[in-house]
PDB file of N, CA and C in Angstrom:
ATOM      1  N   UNK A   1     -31.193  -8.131  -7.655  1.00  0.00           N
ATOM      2  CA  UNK A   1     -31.165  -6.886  -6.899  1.00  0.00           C
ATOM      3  C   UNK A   1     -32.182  -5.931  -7.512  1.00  0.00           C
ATOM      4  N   UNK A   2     -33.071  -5.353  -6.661  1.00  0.00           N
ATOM      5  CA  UNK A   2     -34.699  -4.261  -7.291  1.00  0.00           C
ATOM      6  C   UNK A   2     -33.350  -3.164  -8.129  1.00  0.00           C
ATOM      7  N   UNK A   3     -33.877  -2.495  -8.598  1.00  0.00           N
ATOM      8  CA  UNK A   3     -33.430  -1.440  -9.183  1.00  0.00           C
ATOM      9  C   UNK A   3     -33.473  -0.264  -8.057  1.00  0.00           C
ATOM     10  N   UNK A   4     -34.429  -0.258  -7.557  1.00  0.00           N
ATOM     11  CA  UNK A   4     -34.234   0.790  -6.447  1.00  0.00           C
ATOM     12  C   UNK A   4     -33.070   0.922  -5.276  1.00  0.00           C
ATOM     13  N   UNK A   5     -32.547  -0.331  -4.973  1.00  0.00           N
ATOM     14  CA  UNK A   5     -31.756  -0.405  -3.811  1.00  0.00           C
ATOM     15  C   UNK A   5     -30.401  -0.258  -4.880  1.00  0.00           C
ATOM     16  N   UNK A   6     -30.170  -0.270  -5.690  1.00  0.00           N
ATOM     17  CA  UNK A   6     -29.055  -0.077  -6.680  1.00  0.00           C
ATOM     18  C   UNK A   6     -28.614   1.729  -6.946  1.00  0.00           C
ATOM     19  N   UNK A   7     -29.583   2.836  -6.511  1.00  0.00           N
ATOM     20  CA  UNK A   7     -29.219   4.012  -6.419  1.00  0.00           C
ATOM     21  C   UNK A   7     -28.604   4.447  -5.707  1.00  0.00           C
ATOM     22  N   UNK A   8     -28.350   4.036  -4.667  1.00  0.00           N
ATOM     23  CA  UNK A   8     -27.683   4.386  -3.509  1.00  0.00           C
ATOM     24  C   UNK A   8     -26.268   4.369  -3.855  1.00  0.00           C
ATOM     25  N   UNK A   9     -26.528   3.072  -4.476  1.00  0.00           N
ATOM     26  CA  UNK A   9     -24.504   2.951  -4.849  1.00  0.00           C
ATOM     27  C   UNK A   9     -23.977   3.416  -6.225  1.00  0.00           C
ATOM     28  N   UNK A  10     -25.017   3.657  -7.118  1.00  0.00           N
ATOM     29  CA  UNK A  10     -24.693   4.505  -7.945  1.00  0.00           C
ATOM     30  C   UNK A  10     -24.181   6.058  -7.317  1.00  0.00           C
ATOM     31  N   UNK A  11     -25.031   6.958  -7.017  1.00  0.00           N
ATOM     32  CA  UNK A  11     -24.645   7.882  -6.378  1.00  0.00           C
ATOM     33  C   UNK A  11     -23.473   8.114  -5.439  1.00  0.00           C
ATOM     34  N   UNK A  12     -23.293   6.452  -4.730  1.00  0.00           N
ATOM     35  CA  UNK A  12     -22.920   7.100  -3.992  1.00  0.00           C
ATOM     36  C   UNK A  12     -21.295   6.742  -4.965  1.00  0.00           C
ATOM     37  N   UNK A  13     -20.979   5.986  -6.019  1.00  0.00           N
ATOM     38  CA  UNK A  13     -19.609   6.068  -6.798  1.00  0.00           C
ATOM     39  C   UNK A  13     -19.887   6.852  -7.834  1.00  0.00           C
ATOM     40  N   UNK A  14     -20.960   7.375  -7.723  1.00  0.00           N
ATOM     41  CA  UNK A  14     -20.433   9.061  -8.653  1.00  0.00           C
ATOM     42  C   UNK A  14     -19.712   9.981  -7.674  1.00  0.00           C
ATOM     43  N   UNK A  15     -20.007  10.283  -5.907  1.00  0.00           N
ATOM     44  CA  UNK A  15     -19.342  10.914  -5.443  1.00  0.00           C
ATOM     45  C   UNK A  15     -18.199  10.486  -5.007  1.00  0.00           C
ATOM     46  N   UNK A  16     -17.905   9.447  -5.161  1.00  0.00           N
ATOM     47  CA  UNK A  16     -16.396   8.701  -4.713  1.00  0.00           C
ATOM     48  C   UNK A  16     -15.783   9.388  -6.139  1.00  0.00           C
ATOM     49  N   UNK A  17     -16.141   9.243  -7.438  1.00  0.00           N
ATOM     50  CA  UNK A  17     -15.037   9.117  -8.836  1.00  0.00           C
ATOM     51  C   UNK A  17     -15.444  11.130  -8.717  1.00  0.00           C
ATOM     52  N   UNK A  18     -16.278  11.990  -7.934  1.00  0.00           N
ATOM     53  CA  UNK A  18     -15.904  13.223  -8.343  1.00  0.00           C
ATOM     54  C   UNK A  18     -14.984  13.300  -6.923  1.00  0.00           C
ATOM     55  N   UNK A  19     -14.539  12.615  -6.034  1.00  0.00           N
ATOM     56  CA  UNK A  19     -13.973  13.009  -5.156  1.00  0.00           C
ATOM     57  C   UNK A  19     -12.365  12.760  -5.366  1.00  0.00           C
ATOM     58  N   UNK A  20     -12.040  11.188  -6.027  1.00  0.00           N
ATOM     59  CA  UNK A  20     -11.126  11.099  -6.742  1.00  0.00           C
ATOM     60  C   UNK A  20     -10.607  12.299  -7.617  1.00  0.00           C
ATOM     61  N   UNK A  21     -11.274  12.737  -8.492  1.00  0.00           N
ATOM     62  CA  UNK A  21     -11.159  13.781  -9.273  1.00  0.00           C
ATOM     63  C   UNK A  21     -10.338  15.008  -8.581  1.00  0.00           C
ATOM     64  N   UNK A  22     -11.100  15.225  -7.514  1.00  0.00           N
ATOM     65  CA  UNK A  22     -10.486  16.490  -6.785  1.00  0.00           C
ATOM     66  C   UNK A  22      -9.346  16.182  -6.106  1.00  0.00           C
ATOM     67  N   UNK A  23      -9.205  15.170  -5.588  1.00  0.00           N
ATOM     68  CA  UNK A  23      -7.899  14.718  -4.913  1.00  0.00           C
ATOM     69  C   UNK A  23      -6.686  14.333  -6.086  1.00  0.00           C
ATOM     70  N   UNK A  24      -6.461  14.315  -7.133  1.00  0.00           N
ATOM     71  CA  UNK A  24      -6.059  14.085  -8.169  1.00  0.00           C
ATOM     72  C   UNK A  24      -5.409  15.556  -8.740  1.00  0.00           C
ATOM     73  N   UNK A  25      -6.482  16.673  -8.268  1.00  0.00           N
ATOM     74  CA  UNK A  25      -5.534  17.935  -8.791  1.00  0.00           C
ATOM     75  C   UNK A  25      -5.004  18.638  -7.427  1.00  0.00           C
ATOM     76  N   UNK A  26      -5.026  17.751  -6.711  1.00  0.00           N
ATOM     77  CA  UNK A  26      -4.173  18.596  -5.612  1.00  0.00           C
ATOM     78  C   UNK A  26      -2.675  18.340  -5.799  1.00  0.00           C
ATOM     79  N   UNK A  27      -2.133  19.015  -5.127  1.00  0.00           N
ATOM     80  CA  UNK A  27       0.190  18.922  -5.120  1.00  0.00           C
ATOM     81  C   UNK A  27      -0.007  17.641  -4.726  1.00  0.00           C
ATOM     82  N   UNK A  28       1.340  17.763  -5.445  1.00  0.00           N
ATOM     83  CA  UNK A  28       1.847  16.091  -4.977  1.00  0.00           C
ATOM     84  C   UNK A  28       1.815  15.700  -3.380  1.00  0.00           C
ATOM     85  N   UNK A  29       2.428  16.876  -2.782  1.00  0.00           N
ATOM     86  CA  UNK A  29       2.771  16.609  -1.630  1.00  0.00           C
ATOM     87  C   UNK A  29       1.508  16.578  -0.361  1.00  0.00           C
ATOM     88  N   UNK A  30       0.094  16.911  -0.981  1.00  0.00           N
ATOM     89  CA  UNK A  30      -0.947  16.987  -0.242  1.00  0.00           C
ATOM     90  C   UNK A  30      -1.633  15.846  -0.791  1.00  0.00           C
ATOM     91  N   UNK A  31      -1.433  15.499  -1.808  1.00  0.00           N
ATOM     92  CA  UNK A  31      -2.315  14.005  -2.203  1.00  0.00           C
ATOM     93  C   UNK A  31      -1.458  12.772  -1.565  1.00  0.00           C
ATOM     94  N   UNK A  32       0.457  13.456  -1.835  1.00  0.00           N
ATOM     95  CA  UNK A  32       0.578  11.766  -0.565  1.00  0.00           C
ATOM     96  C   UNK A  32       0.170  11.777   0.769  1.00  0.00           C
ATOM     97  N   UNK A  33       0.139  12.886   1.450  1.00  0.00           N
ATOM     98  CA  UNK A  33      -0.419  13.402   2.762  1.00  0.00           C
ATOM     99  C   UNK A  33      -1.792  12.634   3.152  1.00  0.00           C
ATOM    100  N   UNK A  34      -3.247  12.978   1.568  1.00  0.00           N
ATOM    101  CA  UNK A  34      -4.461  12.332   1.904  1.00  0.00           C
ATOM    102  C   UNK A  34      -4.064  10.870   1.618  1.00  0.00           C
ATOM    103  N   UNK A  35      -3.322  10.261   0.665  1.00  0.00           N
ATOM    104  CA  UNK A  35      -3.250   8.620   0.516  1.00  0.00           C
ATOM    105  C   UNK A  35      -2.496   8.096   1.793  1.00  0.00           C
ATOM    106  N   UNK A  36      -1.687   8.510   2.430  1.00  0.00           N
ATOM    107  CA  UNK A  36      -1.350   7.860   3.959  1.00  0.00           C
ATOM    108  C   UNK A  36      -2.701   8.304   4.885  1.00  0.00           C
ATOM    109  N   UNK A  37      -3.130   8.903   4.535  1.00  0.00           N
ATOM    110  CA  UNK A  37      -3.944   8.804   5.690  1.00  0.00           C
ATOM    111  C   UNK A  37      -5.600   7.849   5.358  1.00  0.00           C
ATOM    112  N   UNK A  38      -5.378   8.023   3.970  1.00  0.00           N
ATOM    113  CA  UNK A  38      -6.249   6.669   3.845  1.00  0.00           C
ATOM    114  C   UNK A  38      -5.771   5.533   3.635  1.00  0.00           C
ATOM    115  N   UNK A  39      -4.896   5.723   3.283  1.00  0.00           N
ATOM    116  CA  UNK A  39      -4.249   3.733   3.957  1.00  0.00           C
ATOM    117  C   UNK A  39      -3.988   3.489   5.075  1.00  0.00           C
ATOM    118  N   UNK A  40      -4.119   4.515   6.098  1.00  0.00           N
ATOM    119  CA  UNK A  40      -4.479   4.393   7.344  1.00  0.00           C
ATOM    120  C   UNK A  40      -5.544   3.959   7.893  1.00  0.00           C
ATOM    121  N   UNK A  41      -6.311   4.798   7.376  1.00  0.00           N
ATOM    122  CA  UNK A  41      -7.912   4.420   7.878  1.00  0.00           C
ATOM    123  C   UNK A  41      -8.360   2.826   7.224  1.00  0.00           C
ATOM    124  N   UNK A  42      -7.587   2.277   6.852  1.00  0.00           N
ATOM    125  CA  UNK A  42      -7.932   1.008   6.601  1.00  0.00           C
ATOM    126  C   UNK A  42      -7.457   0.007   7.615  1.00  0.00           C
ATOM    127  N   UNK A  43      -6.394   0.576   8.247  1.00  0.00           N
ATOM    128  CA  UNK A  43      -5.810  -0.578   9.006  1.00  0.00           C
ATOM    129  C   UNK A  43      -6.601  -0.879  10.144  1.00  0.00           C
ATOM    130  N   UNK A  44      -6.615  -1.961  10.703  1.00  0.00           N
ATOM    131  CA  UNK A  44      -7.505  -2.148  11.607  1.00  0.00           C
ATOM    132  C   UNK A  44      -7.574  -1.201  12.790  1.00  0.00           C
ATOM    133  N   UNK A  45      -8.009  -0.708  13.510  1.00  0.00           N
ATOM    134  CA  UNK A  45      -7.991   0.008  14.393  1.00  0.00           C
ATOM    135  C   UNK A  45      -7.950   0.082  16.242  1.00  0.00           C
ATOM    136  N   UNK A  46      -8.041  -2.012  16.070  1.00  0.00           N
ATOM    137  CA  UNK A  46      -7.574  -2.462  17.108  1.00  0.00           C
ATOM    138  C   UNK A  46      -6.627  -3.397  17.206  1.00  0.00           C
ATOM    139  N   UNK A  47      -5.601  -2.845  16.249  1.00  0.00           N
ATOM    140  CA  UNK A  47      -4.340  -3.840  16.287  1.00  0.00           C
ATOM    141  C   UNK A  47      -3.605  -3.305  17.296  1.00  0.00           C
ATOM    142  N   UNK A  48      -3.339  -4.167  18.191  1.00  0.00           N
ATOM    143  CA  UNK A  48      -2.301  -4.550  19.477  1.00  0.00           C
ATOM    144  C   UNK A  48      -0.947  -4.064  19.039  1.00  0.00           C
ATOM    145  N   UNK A  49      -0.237  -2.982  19.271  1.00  0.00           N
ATOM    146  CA  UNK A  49       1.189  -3.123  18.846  1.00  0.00           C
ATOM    147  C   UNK A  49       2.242  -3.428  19.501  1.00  0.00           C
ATOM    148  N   UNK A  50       1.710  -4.311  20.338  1.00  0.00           N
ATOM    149  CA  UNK A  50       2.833  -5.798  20.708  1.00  0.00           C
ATOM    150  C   UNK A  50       2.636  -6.864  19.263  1.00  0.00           C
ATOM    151  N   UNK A  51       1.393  -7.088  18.987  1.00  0.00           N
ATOM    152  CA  UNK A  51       1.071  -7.898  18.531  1.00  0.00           C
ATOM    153  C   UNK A  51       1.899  -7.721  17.071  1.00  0.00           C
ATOM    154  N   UNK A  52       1.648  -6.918  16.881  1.00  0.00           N
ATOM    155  CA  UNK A  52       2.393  -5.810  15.181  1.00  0.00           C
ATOM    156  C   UNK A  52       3.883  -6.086  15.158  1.00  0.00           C
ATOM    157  N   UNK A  53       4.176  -6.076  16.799  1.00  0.00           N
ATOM    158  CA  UNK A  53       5.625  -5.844  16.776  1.00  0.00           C
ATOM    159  C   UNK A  53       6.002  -7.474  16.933  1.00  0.00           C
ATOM    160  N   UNK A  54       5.304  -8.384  17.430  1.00  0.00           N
ATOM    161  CA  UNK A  54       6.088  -9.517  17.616  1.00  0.00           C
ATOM    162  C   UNK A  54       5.659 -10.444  16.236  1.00  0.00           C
ATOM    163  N   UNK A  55       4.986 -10.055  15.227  1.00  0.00           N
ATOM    164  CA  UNK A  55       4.601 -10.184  13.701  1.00  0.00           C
ATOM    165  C   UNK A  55       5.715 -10.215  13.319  1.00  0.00           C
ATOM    166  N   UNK A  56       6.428  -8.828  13.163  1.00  0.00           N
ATOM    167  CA  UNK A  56       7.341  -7.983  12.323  1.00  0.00           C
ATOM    168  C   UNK A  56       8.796  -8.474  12.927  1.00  0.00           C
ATOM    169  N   UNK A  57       8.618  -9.362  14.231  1.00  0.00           N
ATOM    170  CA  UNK A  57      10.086  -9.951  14.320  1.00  0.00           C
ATOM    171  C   UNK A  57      10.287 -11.351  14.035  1.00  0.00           C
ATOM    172  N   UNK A  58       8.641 -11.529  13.724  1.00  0.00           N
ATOM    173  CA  UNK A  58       8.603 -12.812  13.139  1.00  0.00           C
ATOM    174  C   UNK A  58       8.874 -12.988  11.551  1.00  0.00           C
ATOM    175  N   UNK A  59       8.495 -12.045  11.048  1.00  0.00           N
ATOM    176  CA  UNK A  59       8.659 -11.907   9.715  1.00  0.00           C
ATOM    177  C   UNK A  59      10.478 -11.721   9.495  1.00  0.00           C
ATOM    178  N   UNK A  60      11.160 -10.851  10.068  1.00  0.00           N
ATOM    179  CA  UNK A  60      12.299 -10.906   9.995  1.00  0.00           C
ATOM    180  C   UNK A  60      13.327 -11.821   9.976  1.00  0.00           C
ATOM    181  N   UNK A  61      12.744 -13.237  11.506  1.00  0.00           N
ATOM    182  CA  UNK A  61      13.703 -13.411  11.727  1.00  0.00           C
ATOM    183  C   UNK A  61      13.541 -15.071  10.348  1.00  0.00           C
ATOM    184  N   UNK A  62      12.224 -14.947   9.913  1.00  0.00           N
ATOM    185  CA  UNK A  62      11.860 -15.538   8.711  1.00  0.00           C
ATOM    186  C   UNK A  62      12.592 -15.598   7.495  1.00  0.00           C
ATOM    187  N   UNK A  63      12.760 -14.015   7.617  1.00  0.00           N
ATOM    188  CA  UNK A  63      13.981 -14.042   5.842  1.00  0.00           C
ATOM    189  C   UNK A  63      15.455 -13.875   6.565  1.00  0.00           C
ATOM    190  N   UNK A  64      15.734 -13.861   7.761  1.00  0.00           N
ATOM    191  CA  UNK A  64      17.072 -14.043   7.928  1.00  0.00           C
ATOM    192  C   UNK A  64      17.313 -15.416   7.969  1.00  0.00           C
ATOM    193  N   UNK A  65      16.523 -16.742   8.354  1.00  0.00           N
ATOM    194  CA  UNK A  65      16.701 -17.749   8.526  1.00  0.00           C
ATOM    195  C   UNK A  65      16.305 -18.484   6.673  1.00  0.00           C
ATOM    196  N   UNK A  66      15.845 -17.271   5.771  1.00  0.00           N
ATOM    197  CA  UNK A  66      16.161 -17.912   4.139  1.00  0.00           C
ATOM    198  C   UNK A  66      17.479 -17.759   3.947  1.00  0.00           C
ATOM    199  N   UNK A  67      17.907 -16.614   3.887  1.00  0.00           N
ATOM    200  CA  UNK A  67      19.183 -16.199   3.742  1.00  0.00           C
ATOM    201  C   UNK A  67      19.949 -17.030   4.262  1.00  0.00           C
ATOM    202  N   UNK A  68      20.386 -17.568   5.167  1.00  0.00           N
ATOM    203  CA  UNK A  68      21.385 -18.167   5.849  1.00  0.00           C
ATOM    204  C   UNK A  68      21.063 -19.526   5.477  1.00  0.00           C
ATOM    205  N   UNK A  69      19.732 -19.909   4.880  1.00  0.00           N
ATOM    206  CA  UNK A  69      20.018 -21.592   4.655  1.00  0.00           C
ATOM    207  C   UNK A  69      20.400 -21.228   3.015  1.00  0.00           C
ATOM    208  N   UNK A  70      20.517 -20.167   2.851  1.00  0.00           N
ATOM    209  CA  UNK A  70      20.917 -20.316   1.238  1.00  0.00           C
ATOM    210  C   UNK A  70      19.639 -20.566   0.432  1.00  0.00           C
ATOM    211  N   UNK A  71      18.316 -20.258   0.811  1.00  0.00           N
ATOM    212  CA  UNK A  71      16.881 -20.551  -0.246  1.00  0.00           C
ATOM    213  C   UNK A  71      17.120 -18.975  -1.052  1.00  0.00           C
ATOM    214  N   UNK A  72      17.352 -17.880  -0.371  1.00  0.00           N
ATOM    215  CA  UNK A  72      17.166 -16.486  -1.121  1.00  0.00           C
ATOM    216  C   UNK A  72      18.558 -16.076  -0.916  1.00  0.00           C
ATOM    217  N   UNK A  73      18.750 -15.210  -1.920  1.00  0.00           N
ATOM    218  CA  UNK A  73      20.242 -14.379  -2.107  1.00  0.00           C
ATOM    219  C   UNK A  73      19.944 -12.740  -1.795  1.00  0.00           C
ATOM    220  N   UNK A  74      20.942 -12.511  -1.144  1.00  0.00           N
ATOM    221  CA  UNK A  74      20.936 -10.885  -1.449  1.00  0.00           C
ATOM    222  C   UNK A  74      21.525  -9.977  -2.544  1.00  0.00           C
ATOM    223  N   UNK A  75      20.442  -9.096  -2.832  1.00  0.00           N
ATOM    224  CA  UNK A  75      21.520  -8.361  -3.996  1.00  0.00           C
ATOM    225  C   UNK A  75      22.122  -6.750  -3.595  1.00  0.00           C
ATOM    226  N   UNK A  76      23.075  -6.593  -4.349  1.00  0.00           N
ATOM    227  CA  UNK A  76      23.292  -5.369  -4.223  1.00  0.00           C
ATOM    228  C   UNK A  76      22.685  -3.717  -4.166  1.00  0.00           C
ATOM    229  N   UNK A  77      22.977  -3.083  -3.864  1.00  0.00           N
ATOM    230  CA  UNK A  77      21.858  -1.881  -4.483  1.00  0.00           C
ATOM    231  C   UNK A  77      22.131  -1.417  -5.488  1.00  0.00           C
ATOM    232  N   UNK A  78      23.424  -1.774  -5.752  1.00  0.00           N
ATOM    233  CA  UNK A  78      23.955  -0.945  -6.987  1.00  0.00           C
ATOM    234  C   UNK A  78      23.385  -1.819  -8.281  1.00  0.00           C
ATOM    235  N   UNK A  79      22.918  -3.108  -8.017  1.00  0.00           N
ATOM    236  CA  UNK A  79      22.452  -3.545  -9.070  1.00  0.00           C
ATOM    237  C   UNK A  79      20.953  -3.711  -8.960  1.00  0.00           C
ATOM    238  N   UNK A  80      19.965  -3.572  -7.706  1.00  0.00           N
ATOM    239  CA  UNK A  80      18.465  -3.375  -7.969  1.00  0.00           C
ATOM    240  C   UNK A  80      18.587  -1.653  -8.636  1.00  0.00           C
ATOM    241  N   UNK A  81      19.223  -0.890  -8.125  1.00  0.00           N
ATOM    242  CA  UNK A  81      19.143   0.510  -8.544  1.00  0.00           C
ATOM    243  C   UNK A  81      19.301   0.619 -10.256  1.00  0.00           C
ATOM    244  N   UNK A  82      19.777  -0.255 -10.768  1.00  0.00           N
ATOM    245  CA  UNK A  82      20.467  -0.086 -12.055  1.00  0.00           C
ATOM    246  C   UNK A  82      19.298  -0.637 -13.338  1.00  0.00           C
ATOM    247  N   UNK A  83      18.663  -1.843 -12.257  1.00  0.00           N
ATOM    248  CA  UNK A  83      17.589  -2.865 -13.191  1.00  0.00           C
ATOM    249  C   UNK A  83      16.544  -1.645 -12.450  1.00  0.00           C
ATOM    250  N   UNK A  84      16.080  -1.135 -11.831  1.00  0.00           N
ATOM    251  CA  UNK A  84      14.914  -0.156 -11.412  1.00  0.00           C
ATOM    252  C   UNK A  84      14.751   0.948 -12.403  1.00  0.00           C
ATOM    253  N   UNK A  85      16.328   1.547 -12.387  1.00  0.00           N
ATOM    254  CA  UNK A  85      16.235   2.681 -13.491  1.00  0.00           C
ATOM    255  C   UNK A  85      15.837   2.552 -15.101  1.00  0.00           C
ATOM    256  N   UNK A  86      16.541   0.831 -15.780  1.00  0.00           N
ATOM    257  CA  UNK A  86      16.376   0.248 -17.200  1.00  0.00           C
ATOM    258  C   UNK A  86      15.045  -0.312 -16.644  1.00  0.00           C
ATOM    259  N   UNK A  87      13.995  -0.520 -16.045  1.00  0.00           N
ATOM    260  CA  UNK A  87      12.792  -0.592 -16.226  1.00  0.00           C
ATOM    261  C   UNK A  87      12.179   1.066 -16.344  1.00  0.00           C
ATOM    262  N   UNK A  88      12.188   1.966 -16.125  1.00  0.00           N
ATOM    263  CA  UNK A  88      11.646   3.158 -15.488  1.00  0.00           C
ATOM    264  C   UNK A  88      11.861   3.606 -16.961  1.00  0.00           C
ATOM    265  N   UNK A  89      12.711   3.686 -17.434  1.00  0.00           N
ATOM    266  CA  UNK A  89      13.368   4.460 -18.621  1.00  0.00           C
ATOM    267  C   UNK A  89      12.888   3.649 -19.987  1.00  0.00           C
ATOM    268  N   UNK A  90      12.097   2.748 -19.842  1.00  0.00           N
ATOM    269  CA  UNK A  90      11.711   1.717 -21.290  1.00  0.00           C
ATOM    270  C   UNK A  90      10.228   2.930 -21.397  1.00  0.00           C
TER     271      UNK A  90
END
């Protein structure tokens, strides 16, 4: 790669890491505001939402049919809540 065509992307992730920067001292509640809306702008923008939706009942009816052959177990909440908190707290 010339050295010349390599400035562009220098520059241009110095203004991405000072833009990070600024989005970083904003409230909590306005930086989750900009991160949904850029994990938005990633999603494709011509996804079908039939298509999304008959995915998402496929995916479902996927782990209901683990569950019931007995491959995955369900757990409680009272016990993911309990192992969530003794990880959080180490």
């Amino acid at each position: 790669m010339p050295v010349l065509s390599a400035v562009p992307f220098v520059a241009m992730a110095m203004k991405a890491e000072d833009l990070l920067r600024e989005a970083l001292s904003l409230p909590d509640d306005e930086r989750a505001g900009l991160a949904a809306e850029l994990l938005a702008s990633l999603d494709e923008a011509g996804d079908d939402p039939d298509v999304v939706e008959a995915e998402w009942a496929a995916e479902i009816q996927r782990r209901v049919d683990a569950v019931e052959a007995g491959e995955v177990s369900a757990k409680s909440w009272e016990s993911v809540r309990e192992r969530l908190l003794a990880k959080r707290s180490r």
